[in-house]
Each structure stands twice: as structure tokens, then as C-alpha cells.
C-alpha atoms as a PDB file:
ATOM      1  CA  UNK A   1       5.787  -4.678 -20.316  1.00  0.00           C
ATOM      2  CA  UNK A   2       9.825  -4.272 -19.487  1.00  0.00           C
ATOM      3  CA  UNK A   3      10.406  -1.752 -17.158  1.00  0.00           C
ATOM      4  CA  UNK A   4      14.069  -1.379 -16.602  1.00  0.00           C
ATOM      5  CA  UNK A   5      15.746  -0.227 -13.290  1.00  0.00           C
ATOM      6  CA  UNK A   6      12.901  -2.076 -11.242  1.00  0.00           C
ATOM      7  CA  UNK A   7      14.180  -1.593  -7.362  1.00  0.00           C
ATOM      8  CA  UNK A   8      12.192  -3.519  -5.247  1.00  0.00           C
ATOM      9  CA  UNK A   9       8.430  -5.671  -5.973  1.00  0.00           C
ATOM     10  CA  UNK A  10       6.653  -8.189  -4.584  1.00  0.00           C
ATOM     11  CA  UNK A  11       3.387  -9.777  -4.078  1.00  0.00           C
ATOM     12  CA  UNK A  12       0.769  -7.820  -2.383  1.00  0.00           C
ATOM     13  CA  UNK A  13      -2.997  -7.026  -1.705  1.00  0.00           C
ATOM     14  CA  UNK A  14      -5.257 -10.270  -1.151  1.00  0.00           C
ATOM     15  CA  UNK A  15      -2.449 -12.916  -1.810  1.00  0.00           C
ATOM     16  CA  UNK A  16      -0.155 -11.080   0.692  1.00  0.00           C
ATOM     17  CA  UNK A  17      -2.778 -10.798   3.394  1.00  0.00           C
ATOM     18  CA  UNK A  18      -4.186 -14.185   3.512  1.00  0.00           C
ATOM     19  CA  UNK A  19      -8.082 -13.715   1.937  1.00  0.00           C
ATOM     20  CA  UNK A  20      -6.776 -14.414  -1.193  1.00  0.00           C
ATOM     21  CA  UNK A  21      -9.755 -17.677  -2.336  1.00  0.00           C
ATOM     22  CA  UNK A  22      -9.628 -19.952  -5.625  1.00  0.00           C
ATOM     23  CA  UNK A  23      -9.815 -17.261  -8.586  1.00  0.00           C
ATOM     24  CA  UNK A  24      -7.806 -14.207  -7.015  1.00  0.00           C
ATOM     25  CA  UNK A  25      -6.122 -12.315  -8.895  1.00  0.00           C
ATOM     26  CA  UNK A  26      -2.230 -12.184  -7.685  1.00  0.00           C
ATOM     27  CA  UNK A  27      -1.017  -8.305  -7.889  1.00  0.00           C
ATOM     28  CA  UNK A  28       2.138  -6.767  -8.009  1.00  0.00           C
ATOM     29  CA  UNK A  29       3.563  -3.735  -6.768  1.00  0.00           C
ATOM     30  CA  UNK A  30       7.094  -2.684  -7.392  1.00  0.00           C
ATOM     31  CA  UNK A  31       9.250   0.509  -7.248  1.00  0.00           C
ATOM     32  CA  UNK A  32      11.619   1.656 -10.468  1.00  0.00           C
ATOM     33  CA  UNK A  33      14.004   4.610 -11.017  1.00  0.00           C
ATOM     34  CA  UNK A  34      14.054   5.900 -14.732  1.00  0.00           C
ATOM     35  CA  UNK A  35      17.601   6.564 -15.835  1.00  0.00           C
ATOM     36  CA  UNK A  36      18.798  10.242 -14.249  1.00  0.00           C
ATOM     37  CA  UNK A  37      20.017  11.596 -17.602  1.00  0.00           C
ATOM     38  CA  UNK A  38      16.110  11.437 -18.432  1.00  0.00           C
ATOM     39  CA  UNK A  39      14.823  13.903 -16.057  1.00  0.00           C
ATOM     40  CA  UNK A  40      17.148  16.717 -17.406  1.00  0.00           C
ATOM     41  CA  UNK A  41      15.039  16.382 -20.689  1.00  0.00           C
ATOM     42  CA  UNK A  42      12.401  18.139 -22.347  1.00  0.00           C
ATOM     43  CA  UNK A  43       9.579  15.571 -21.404  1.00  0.00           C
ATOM     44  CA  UNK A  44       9.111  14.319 -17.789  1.00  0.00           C
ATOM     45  CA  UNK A  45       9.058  10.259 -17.868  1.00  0.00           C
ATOM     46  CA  UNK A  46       6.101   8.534 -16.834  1.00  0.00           C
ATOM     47  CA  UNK A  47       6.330   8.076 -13.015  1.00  0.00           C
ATOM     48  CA  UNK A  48       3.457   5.006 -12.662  1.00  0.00           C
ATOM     49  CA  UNK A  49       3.565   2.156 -15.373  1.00  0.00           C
ATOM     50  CA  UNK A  50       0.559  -0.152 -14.600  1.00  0.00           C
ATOM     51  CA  UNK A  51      -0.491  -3.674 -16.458  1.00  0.00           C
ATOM     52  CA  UNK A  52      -3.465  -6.133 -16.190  1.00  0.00           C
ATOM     53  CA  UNK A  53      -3.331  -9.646 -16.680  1.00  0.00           C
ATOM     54  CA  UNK A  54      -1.559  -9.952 -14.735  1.00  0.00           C
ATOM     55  CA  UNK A  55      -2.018  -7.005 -12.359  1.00  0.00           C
ATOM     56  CA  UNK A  56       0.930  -4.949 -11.697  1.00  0.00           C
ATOM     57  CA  UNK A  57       1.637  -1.486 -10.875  1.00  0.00           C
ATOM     58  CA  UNK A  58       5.150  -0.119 -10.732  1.00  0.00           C
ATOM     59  CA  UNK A  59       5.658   3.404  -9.314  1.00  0.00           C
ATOM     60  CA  UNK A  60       9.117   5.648 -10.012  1.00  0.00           C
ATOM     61  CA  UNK A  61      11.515   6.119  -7.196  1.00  0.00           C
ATOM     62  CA  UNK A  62      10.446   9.692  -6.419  1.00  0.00           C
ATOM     63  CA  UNK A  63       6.584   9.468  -6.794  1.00  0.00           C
ATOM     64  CA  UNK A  64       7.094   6.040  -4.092  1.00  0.00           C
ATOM     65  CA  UNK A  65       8.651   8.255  -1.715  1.00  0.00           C
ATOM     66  CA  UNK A  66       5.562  10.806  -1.831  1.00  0.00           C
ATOM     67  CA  UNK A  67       3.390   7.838  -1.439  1.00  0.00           C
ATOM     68  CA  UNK A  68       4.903   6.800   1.567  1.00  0.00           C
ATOM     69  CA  UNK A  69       5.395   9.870   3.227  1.00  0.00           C
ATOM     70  CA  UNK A  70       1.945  10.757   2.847  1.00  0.00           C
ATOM     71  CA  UNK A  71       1.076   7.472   4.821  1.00  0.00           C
ATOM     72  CA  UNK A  72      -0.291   5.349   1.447  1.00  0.00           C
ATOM     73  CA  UNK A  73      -1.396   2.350   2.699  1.00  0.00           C
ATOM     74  CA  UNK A  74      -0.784   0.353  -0.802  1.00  0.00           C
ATOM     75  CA  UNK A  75       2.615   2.103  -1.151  1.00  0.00           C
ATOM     76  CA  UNK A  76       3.659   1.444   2.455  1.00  0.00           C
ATOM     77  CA  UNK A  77       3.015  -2.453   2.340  1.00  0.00           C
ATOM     78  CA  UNK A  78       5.767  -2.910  -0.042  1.00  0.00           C
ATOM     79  CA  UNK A  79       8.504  -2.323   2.357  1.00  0.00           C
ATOM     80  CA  UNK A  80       7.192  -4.535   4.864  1.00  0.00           C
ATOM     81  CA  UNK A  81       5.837  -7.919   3.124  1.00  0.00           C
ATOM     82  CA  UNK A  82       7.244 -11.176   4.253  1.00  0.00           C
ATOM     83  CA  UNK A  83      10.569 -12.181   3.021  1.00  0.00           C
ATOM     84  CA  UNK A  84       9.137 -15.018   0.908  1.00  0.00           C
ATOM     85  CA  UNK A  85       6.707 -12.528  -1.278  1.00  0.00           C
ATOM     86  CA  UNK A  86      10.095 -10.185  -2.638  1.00  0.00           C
ATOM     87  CA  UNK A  87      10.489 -10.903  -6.369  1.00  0.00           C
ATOM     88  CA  UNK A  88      12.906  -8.407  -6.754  1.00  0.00           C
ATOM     89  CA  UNK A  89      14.790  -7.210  -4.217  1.00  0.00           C
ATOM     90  CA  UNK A  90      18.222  -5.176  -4.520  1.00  0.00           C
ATOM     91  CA  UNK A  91      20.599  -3.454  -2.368  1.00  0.00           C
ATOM     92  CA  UNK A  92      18.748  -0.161  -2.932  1.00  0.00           C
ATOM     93  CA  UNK A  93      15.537  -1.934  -2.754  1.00  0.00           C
ATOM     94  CA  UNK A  94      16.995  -3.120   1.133  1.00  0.00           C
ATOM     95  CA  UNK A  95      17.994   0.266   1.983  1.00  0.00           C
ATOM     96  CA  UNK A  96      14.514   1.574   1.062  1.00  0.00           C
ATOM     97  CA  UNK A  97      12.891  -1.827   3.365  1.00  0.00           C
ATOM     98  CA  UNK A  98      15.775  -0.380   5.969  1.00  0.00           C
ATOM     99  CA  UNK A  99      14.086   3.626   6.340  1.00  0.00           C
ATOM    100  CA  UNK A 100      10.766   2.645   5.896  1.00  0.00           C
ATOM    101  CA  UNK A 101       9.908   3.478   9.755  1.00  0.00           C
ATOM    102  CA  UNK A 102      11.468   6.976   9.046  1.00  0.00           C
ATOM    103  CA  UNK A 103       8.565   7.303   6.610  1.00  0.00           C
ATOM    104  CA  UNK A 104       5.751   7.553   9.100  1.00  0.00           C
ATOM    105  CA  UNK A 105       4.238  10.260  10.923  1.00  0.00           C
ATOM    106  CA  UNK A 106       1.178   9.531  13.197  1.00  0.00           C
ATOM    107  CA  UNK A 107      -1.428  12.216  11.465  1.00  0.00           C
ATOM    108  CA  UNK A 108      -0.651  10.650   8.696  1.00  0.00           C
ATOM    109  CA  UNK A 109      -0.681   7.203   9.028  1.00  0.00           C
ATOM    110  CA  UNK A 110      -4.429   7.860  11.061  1.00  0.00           C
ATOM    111  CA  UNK A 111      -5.413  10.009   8.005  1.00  0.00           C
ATOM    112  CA  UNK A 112      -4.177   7.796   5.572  1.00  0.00           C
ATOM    113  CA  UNK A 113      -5.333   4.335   6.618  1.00  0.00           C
ATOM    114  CA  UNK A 114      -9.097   5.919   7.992  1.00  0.00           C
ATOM    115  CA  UNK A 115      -9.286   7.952   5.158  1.00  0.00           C
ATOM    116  CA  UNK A 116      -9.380   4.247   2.501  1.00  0.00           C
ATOM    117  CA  UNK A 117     -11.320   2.406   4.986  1.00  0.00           C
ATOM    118  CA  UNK A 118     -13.885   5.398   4.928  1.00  0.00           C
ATOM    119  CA  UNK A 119     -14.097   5.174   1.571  1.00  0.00           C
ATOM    120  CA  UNK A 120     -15.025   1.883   1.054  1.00  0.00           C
ATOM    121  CA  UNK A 121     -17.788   2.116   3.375  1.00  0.00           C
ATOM    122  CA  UNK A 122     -18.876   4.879   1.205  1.00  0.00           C
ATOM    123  CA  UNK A 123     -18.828   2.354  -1.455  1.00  0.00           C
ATOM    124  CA  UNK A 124     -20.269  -0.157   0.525  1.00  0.00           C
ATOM    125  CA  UNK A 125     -23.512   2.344   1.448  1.00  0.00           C
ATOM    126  CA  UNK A 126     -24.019   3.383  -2.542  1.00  0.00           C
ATOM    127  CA  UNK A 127     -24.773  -0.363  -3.172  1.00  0.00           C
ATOM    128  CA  UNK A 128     -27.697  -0.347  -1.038  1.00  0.00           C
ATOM    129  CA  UNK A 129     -29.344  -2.948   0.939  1.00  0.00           C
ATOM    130  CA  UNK A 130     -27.908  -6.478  -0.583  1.00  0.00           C
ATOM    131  CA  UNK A 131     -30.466  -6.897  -3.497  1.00  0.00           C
ATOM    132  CA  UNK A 132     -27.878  -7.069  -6.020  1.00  0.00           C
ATOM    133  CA  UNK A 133     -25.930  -9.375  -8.113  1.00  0.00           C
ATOM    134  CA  UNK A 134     -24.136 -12.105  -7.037  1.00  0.00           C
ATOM    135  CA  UNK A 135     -20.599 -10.263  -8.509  1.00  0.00           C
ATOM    136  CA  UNK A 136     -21.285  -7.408  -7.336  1.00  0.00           C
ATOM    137  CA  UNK A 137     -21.903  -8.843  -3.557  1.00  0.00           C
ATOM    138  CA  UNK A 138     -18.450 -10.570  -3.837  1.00  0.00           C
ATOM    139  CA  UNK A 139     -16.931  -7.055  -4.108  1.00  0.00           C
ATOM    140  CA  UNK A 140     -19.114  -5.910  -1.683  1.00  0.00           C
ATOM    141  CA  UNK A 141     -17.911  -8.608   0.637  1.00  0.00           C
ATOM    142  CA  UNK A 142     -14.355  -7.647  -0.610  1.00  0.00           C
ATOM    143  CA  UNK A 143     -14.722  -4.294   0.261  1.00  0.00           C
ATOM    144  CA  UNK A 144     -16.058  -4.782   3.555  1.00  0.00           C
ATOM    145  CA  UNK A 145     -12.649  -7.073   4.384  1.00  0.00           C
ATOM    146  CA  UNK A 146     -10.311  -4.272   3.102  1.00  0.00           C
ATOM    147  CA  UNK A 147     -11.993  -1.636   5.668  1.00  0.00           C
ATOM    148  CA  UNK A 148     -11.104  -3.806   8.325  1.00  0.00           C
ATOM    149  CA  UNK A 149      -7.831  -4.807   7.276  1.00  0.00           C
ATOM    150  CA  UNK A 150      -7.114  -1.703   6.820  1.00  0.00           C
ATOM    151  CA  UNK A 151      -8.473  -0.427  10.152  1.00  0.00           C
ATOM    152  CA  UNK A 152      -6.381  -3.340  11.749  1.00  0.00           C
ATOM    153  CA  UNK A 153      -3.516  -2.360  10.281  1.00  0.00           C
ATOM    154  CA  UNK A 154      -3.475   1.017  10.423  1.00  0.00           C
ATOM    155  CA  UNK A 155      -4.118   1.289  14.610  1.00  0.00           C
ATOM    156  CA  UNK A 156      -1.308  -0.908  14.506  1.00  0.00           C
ATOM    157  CA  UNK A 157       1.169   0.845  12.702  1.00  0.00           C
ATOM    158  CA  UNK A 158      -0.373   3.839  14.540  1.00  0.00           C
ATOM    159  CA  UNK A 159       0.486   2.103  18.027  1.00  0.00           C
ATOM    160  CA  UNK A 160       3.596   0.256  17.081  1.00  0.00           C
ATOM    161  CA  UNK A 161       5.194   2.001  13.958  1.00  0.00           C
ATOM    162  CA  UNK A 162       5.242  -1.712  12.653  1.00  0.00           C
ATOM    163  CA  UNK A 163       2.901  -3.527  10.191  1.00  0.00           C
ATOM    164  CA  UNK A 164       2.158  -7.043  10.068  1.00  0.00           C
ATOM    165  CA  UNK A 165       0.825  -7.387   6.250  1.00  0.00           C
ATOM    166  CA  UNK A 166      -0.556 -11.120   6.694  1.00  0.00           C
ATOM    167  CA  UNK A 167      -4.269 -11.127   8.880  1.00  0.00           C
ATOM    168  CA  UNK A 168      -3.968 -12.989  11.923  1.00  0.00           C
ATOM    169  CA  UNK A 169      -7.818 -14.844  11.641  1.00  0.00           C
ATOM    170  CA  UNK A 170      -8.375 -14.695   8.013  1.00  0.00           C
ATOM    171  CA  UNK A 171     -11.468 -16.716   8.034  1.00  0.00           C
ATOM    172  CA  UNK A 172     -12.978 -13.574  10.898  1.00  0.00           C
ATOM    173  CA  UNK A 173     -12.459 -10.995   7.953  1.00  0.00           C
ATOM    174  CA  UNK A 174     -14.215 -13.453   4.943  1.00  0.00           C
ATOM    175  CA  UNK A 175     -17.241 -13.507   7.704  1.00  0.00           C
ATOM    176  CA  UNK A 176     -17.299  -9.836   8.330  1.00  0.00           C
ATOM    177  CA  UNK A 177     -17.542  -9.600   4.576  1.00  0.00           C
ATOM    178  CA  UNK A 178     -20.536 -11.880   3.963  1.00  0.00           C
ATOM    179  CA  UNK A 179     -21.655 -10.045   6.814  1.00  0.00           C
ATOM    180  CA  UNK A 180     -21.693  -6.821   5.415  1.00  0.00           C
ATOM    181  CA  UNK A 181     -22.801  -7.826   1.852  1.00  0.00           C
ATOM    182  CA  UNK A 182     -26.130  -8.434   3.338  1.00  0.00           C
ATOM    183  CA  UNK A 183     -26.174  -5.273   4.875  1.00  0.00           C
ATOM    184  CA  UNK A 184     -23.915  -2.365   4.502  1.00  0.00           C
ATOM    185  CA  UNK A 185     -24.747  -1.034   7.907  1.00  0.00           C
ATOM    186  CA  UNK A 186     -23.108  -3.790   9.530  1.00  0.00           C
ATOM    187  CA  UNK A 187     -19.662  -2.278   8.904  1.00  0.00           C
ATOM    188  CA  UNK A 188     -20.161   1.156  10.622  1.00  0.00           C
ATOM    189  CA  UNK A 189     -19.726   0.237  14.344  1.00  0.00           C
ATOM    190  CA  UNK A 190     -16.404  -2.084  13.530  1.00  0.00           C
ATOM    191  CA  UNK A 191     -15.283   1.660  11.576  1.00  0.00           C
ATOM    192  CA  UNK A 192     -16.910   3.671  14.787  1.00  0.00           C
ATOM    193  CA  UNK A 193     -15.139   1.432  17.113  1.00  0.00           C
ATOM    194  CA  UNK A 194     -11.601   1.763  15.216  1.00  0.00           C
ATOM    195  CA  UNK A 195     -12.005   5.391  14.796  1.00  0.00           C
ATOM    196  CA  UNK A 196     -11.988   5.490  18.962  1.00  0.00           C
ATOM    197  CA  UNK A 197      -9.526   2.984  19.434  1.00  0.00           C
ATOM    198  CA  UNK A 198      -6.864   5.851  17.316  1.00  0.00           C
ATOM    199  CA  UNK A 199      -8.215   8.798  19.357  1.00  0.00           C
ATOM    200  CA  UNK A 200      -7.530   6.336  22.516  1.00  0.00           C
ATOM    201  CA  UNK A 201      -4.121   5.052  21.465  1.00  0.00           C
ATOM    202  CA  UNK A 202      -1.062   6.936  22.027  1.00  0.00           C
ATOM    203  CA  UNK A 203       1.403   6.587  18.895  1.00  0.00           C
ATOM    204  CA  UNK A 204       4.935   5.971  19.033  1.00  0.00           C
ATOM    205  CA  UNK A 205       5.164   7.552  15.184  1.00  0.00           C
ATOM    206  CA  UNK A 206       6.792  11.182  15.244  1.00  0.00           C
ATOM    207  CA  UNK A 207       4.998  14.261  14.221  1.00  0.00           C
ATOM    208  CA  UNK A 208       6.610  14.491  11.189  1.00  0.00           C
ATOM    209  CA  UNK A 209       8.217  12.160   8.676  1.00  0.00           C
ATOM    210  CA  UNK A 210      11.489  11.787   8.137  1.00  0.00           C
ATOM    211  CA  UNK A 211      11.756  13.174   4.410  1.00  0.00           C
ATOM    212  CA  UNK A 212      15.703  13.853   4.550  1.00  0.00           C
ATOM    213  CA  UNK A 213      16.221  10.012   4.865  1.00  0.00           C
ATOM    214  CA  UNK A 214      13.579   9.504   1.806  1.00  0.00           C
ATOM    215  CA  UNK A 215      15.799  12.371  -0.380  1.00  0.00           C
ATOM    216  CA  UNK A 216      19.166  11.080   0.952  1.00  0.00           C
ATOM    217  CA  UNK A 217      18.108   7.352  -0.469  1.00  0.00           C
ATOM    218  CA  UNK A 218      16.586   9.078  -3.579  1.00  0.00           C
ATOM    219  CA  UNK A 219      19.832  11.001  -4.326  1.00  0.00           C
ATOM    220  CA  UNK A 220      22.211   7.674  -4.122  1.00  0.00           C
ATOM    221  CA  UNK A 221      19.489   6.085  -6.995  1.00  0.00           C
ATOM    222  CA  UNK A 222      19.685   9.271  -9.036  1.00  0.00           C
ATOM    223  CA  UNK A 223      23.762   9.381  -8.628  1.00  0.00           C
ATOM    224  CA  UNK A 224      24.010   5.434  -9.358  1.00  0.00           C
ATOM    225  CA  UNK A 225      22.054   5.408 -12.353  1.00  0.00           C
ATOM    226  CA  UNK A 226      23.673   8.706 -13.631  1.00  0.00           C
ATOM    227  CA  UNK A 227      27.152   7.025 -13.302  1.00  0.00           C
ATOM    228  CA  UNK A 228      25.755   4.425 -15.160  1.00  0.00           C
ATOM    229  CA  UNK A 229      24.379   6.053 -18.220  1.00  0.00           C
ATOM    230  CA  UNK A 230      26.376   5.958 -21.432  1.00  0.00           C
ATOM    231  CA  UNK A 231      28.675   8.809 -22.493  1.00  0.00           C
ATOM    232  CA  UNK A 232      27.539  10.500 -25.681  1.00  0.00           C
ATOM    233  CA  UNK A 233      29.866  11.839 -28.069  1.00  0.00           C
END
């Protein structure tokens, strides 16, 4: 799949965080702009262009930006992965890395980052008590190391309006996992305990996003790219 205009991707999820293990599959996330003279036709372009084998998911300028304001997790780790992990990166793709902190708001960045880790303990309580497969305890085990990444990172950019994307003590969040595989209750105090840490932890994030820097950014893209397209006669 060619997807031109591609602004800024890189490497992220397990590879990025350090739990990647022999067999992971290495996924991509990247951010495009369709050409402007597109969106002034009849049919809206497809804003999310996604591929397996290998696994990447690129998301259009604007739909990014409601991503990130809305505190996505997945979106927001884009704009601050290690130098090293940028496949494409260009100067609109540094801008974006240069207003990511006037993306956040504390609600929700809490909402947002306890909201997924919630959810996969749901998914870790519908497989039951451990009796199961060994492929699906591996994603079990998975699961259980993504709530507590993301509960890690989340307080974090909570209590710092920073986020470090690799895990300090990766070999701590492969134990947790095998931990929890055998039994999904294992996971609820280490949620408990993060959910208290955020009602504990004053933020330095504002009440509200910035979204004037997000449309200011989105408006040189649009006016770049509609410079660019060819005259028709």
C-alpha cells in the first residue's frame, strides 16, 4: 500500500516499549494529509488506511489531531518515540513532535489512558481463571503488560506532561504478565493502586487542550498541499 503525503511514522507498540520477544510483530503508525483539493469533492477520502503483514496503520492529518486531543494513548506515542524509531519524519512532521504538549489536557489524559487499561482487564476477566490455551495465555500475558504500561505511562504524562515510550524494567512487566495469565485477579490491585496514585497526583496538564495550535498546524498542511496541487485547465 502507497500512501502519498505520509507526515510523520515510526515504530511503535511492543518494539518501541521494550517487551517486544523473538516473534513480535513490528507495527507502524504514521500520520498522512490527503491532497486539499480532495476534501472540496463529492466523496470524503478515507481518513485511516491500515495494512497487515506487516502491521501498519496510517491516520489523516485531521482525524490524528482528534486522536490526540482526546488523549489517545496509541495516537499520542507517535510524537514522542525515540529519535532512532522515526522512519519518516518531515518538517511538518517536527512541527507536529514540537505542539504535542499543547495537545494534553489532564481529564483527558486520566480518562484516556485508565479508560484502555480498564479495558483490558475487562478482557483479561472474560478469559477466566488460566485454563486456556497456551496462545491465548500469551495474549493474556500481553494484555496484562499493556494495562500497566499504560497505567505507567499515563500517571506520568498526567504528573509531568511528558512520556517516556521505552519501560524502564522491562523484564518487571513480562513477570506481571505471566503473573496475571494465571490469574486475572492479580491485575486489579496494580489498576486499584494506579487509579489512587491519579486522584493523589496533582497534574501540571491544563484543563483544556490547546486545539488552536492543532488547527493552526492543520491549516499550514491543508495550504501546502493546496499550493501544490496541479492546475486544471
Amino acid at each position: 500500500m502507497t500512501v502519498p503525503n505520509v507526515i510523520l511514522s515510526g515504530i511503535v507498540g511492543s518494539t518501541a516499549y521494550g517487551l517486544a520477544h523473538e516473534g513480535s510483530d513490528i507495527d507502524r503508525l504514521g500520520v498522512f494529509a490527503v491532497p486539499t483539493a480532495e476534501l472540496h469533492g463529492l466523496h470524503r477520502p478515507k481518513e485511516s488506511h491500515v495494512t497487515t503483514k506487516p502491521d501498519r496503520t496510517l491516520h489523516e492529518a485531521a482525524k490524528w489531531c482528534r486522536l490526540a486531543l482526546g488523549g489517545n494513548p496509541t495516537a499520542m506515542e507517535l510524537v514522542w518515540l525515540p529519535d532512532e524509531l522515526y522512519e519518516v519524519r518531515t518538517p511538518f512532521g517536527d512541527e507536529l513532535i514540537g505542539i504535542r504538549s499543547s495537545l494534553l489536557c489532564a481529564k483527558r489524559v486520566r480518562d484516556a489512558y485508565l479508560g484502555y487499561a480498564t479495558q483490558q482487564f475487562r478482557r483479561l476477566q472474560a478469559r477466566g481463571d488460566g485454563s486456556f490455551s497456551a496462545d491465548t495465555r500469551k495474549r493474556t500475558a500481553k494484555h496484562a503488560r499493556h494495562l500497566k504500561r499504560l497505567c505507567q505511562q499515563g500517571l506520568e504524562l498526567y504528573a509531568t506532561g511528558r512520556l517516556t515510550i521505552r519501560v524502564e524494567n522491562p523484564q518487571e512487566y513480562h513477570d506481571f504478565g505471566e503473573r496475571v495469565a494465571a490469574d486475572a485477579s492479580a491485575a486489579l490491585p496494580t489498576l486499584r493502586a494506579y487509579e489512587a496514585a491519579f486522584d493523589e497526583t496533582p497534574s501540571v496538564l491544563p484543563e483544556q487542550p490547546d486545539e488552536a495550535a492543532a488547527e493552526a498546524w492543520l491549516r499550514r498542511v491543508r495550504g501546502h498541499l493546496y499550493a501544490d496541487a496541479p492546475a486544471r485547465g
